[in-house]
Protein backbone atom coordinates (compact mmCIF):
# COMPACT_ATOMS: atom_id res chain seq x y z
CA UNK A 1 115.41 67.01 90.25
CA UNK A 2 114.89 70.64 89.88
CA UNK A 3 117.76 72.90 91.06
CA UNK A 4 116.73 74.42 94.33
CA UNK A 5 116.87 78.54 94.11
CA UNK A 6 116.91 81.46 96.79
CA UNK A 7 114.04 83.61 95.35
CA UNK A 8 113.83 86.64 97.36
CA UNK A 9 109.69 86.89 96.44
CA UNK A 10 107.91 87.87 99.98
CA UNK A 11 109.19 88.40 103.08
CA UNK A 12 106.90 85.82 105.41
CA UNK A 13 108.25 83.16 102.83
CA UNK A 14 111.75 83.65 103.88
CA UNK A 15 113.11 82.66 106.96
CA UNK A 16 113.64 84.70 110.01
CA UNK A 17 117.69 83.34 109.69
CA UNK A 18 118.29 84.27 106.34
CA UNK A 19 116.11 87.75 106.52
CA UNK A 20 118.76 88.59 110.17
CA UNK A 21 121.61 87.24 107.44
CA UNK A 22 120.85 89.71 104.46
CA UNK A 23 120.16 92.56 107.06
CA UNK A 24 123.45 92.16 109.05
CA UNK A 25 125.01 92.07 105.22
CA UNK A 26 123.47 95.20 104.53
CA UNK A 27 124.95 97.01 107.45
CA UNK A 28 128.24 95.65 106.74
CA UNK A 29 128.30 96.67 103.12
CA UNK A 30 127.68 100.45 104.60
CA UNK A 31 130.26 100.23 106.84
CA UNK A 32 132.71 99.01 104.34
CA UNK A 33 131.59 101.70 101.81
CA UNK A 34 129.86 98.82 99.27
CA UNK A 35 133.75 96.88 99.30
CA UNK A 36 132.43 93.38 98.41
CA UNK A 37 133.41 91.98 95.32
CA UNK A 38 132.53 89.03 93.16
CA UNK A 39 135.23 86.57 92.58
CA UNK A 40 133.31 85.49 89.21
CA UNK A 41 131.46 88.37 87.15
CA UNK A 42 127.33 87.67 87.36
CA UNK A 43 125.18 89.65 85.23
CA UNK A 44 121.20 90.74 86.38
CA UNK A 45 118.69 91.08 84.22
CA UNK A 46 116.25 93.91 85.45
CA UNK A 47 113.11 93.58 83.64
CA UNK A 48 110.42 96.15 85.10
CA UNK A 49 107.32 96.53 83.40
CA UNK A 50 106.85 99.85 85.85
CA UNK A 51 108.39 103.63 86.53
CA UNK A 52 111.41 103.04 89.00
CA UNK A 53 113.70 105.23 90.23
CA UNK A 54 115.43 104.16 93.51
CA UNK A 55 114.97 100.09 93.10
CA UNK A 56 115.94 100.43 89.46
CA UNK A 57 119.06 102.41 90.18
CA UNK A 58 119.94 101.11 93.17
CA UNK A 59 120.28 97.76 92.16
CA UNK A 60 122.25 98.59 88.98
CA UNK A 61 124.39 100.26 90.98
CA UNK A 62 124.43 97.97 94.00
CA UNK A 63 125.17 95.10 91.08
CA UNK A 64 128.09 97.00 89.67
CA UNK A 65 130.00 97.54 92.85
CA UNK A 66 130.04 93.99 93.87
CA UNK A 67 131.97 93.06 90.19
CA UNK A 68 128.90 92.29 88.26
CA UNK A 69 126.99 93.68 85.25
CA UNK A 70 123.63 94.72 84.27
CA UNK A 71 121.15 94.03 81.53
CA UNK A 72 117.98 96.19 81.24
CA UNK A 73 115.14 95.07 79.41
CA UNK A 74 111.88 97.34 78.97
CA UNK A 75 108.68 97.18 76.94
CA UNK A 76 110.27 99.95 74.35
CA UNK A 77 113.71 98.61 73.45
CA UNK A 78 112.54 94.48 73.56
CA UNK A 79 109.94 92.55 71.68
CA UNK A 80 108.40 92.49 74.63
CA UNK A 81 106.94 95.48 73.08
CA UNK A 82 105.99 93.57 69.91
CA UNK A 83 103.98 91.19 71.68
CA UNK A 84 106.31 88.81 72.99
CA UNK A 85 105.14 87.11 76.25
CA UNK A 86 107.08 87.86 79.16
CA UNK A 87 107.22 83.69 79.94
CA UNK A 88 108.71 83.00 76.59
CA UNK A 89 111.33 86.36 77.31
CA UNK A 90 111.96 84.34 81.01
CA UNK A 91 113.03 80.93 79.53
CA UNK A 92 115.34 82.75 77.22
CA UNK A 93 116.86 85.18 79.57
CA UNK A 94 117.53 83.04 82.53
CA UNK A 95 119.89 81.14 80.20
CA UNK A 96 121.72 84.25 79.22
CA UNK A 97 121.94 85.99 82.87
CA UNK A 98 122.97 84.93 86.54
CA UNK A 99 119.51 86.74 88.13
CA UNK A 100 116.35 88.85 87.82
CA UNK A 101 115.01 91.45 89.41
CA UNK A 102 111.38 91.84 88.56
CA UNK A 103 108.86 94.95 88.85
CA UNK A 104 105.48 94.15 87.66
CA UNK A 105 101.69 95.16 88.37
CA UNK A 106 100.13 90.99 89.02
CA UNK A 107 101.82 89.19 92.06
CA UNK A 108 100.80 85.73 90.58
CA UNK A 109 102.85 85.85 87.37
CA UNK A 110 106.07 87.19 89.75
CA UNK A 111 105.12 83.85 90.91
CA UNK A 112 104.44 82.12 87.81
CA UNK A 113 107.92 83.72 86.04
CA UNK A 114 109.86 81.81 89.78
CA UNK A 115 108.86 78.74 88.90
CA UNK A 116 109.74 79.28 85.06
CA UNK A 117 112.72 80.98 85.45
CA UNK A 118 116.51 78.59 85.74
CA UNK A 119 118.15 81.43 88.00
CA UNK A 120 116.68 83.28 91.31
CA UNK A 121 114.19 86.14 90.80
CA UNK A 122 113.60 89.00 93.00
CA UNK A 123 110.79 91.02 93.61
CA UNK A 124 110.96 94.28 92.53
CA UNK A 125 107.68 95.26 93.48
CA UNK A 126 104.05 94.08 92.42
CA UNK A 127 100.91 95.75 93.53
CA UNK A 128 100.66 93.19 96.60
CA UNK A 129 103.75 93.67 98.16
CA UNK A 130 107.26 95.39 97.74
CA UNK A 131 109.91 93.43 100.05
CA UNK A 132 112.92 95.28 98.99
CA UNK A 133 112.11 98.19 100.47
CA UNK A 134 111.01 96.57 103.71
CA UNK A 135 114.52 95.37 103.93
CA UNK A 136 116.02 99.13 103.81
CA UNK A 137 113.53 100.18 106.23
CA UNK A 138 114.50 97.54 108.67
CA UNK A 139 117.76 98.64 107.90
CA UNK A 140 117.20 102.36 108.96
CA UNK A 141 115.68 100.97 111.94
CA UNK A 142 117.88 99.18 113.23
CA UNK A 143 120.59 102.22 112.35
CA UNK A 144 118.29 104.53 114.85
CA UNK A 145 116.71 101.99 117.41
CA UNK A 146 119.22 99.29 117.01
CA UNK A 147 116.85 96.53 117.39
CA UNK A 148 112.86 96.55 116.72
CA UNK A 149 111.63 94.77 119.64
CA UNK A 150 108.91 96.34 121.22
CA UNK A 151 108.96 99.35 118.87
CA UNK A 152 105.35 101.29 118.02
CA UNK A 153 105.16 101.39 114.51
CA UNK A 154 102.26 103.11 112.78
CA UNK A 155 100.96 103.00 109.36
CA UNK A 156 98.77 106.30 108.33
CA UNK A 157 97.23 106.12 104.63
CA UNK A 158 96.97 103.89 102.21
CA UNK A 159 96.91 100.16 102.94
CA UNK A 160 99.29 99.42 100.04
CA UNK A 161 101.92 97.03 98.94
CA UNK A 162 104.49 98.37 101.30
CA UNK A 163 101.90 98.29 104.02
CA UNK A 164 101.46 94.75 103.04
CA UNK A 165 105.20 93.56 103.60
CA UNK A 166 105.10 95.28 106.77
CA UNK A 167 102.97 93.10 108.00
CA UNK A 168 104.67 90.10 106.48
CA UNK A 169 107.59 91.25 107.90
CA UNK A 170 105.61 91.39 111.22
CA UNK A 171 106.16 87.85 111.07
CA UNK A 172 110.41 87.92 112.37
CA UNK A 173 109.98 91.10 114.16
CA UNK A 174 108.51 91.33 117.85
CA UNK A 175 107.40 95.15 116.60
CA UNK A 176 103.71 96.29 117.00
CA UNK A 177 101.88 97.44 113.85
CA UNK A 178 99.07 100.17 114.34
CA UNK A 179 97.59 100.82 110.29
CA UNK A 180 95.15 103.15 109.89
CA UNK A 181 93.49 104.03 106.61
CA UNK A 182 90.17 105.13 105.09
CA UNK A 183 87.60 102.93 104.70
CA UNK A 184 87.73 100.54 101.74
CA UNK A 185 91.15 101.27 101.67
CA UNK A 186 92.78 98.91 104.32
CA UNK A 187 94.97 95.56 103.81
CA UNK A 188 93.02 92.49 102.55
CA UNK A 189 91.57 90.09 104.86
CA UNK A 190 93.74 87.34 103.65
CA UNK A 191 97.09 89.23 104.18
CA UNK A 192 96.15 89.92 107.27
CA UNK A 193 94.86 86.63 108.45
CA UNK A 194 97.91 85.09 107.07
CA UNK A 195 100.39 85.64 109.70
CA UNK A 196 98.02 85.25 112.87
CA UNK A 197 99.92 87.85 114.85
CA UNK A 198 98.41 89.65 117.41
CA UNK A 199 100.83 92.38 116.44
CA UNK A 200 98.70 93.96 113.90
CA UNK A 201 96.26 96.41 114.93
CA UNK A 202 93.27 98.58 112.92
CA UNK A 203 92.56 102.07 113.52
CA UNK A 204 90.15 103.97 111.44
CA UNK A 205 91.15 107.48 113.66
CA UNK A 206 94.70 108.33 113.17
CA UNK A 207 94.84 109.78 115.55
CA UNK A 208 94.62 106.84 117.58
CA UNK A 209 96.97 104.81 115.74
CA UNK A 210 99.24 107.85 116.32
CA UNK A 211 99.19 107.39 119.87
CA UNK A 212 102.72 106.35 121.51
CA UNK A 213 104.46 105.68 117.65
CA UNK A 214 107.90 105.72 117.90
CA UNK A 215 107.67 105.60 114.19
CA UNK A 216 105.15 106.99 111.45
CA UNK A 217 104.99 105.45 108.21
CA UNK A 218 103.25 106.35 104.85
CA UNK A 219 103.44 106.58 101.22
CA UNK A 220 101.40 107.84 98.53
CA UNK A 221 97.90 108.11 98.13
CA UNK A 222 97.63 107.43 94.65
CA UNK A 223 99.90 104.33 93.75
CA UNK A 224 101.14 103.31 90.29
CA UNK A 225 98.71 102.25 87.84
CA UNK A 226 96.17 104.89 89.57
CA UNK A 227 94.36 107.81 88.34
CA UNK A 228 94.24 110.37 90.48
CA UNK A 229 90.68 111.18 91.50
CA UNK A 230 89.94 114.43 93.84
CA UNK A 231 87.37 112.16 95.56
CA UNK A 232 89.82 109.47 96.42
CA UNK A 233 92.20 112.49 98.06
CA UNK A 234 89.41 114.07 100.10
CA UNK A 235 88.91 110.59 102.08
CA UNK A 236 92.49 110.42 102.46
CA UNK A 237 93.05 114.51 104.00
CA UNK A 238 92.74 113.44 107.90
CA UNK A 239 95.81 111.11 107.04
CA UNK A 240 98.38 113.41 105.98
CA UNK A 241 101.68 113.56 108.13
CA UNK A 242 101.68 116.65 109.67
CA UNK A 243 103.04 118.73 112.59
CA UNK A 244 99.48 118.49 114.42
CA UNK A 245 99.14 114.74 114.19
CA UNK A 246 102.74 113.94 115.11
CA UNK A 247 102.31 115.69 118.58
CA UNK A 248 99.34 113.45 118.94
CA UNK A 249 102.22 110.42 119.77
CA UNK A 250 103.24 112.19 122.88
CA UNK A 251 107.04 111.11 121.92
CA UNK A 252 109.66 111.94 119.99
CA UNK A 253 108.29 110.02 116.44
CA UNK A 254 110.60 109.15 113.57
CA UNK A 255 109.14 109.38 109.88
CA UNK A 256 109.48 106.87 106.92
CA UNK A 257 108.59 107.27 103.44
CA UNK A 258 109.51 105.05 100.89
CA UNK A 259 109.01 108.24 98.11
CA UNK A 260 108.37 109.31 95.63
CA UNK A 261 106.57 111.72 98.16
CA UNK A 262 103.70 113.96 96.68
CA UNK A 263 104.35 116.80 99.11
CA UNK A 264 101.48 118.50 100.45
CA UNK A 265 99.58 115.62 100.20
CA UNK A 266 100.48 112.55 102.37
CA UNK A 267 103.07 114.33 103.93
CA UNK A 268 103.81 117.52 104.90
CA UNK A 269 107.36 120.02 104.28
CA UNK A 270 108.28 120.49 107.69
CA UNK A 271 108.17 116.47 108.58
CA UNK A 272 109.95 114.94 105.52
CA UNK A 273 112.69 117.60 106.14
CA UNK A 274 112.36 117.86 109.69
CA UNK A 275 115.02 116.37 112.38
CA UNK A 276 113.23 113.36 112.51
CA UNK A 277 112.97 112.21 108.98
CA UNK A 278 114.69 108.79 108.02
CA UNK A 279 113.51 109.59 105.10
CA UNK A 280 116.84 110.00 102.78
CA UNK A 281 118.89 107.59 105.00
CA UNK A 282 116.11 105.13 104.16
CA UNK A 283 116.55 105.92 100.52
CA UNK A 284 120.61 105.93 100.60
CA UNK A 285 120.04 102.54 102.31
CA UNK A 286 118.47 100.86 99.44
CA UNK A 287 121.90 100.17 98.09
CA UNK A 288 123.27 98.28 100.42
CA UNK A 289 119.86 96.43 101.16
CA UNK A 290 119.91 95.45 97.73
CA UNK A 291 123.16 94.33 97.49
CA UNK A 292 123.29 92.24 100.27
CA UNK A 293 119.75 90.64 98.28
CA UNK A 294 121.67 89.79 95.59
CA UNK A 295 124.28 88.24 97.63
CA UNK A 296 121.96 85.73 99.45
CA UNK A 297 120.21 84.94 96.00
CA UNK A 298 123.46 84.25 94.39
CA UNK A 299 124.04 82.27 97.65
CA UNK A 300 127.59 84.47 98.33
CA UNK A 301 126.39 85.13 102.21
């Protein structure tokens, strides 16, 4: 019988217990300044085939504080450079190392590498969906609001893969979900028809889906993997994060960004810096999120 593993893969896969377990974790890592520690050393493998800054670090990090160690494999220093396939680099690795963290472009090898792999992967981020970050956000959330029931969330811009684990996340969470985003540029059908929740709502005005937010959300317009292209910017200008469109909520409205931010663009000076921004206590977060991730994968919480 195969060994049964926690993956931490996508957020609607995961249950609604375990996602409340890993989130209580995180705040309790924060409040104990990161003091957990690993009776046995465990090593991670982080293998990202993508630019990372804040997932990449913060799990290294995050992995070092609880006892463990860190191996870091890229395309330049591995023969995955050489041609090696990343499946053949998986069935190796996962016999040298404890757990993965993963950051690739196609969401269906993350998948295919789970069911190769002998130890639990996570999700670093594909183009579909990025649930590490989700749990940070949460995180922040709860920090401000203390619990997300009933909260106006609002997605302005791109209908990317954060945007998509919001709404998988949609699933434990008794939050409403306004997105709004150009045309051509919103979630897929499918993830949206996935969950069946009535808590997801489209807005082509954001204006509109601006309206009563206790929370803004966005990221970039141009993702990873993009060029940019002036044409794809002009559709996006009416979405930018500015002073104007936050007095359209007719509250006081927190901001989230995931970053990097292209300032200017999406988002404005005077709102990522402004009072309201959660924006850099949603980035210290991702420490403690991810540590408390590789807790529940290695089954210690």
């Amino acid at each position: 019988m195969k060994k049964s593993f926690r993956h931490f893969l996508n957020l609607h896969e995961i249950s609604k217990k375990d996602i409340d377990l890993i989130l209580k974790y995180s705040h309790r890592l924060k409040k104990n300044n990161k003091t957990k520690q690993l009776k046995e050393k465990k090593i991670l493998a982080i293998i990202f085939e993508k630019p990372s800054t804040r997932t990449k670090i913060s799990f290294d990090v995050g992995m070092k504080l609880l006892n463990g160690d860190v191996v870091t494999l890229d395309h330049s220093d591995s023969q995955l450079g050489r041609g090696e396939s990343l499946e053949d680099t998986m069935k190796v690795l996962s016999s040298y190392v404890d757990i993965i963290a993963y950051r690739g472009s196609d969401e269906s090898k993350l998948y295919k590498l789970s069911e190769i792999s002998t130890v639990p992967i996570i999700n670093g981020l594909t183009d579909i969906s990025h649930p590490c970050q989700i749990i940070a956000d949460i995180m922040t959330l709860q920090e401000k609001f203390r619990s997300l029931n009933n909260l106006n969330l609002s997605w302005i811009g791109d209908g990317n893969n954060v945007c998509n684990s919001w709404i998988h996340a949609s699933k434990h969470f008794d939050f409403n979900l306004k997105i709004s985003c150009p045309p051509g540029n919103f979630p897929e059908n499918k993830i949206l028809k996935s969950l069946n929740s009535g808590k997801v709502e489209l807005f082509k005005n954001p204006a509109e889906a601006a309206l009563d937010a206790d929370v803004i959300i966005t990221d970039t317009w141009v993702s990873m993997g993009m060029k940019s292209n002036p044409k794809r910017l002009k559709n996006f200008e009416k979405f930018q994060i500015n002073k104007d469109l936050l007095e359209k909520t007719g509250r006081t409205t927190y901001f989230l960004h995931c970053l990097p931010a292209h300032r200017g663009c999406e988002v404005t000076d005077e709102i990522i810096d402004g009072e309201n921004s959660l924006v850099w206590a949603e980035a210290e977060n991702r420490l403690y999120a991810h540590q408390s991730i590789l807790l529940w994968c290695l089954k210690k919480i």
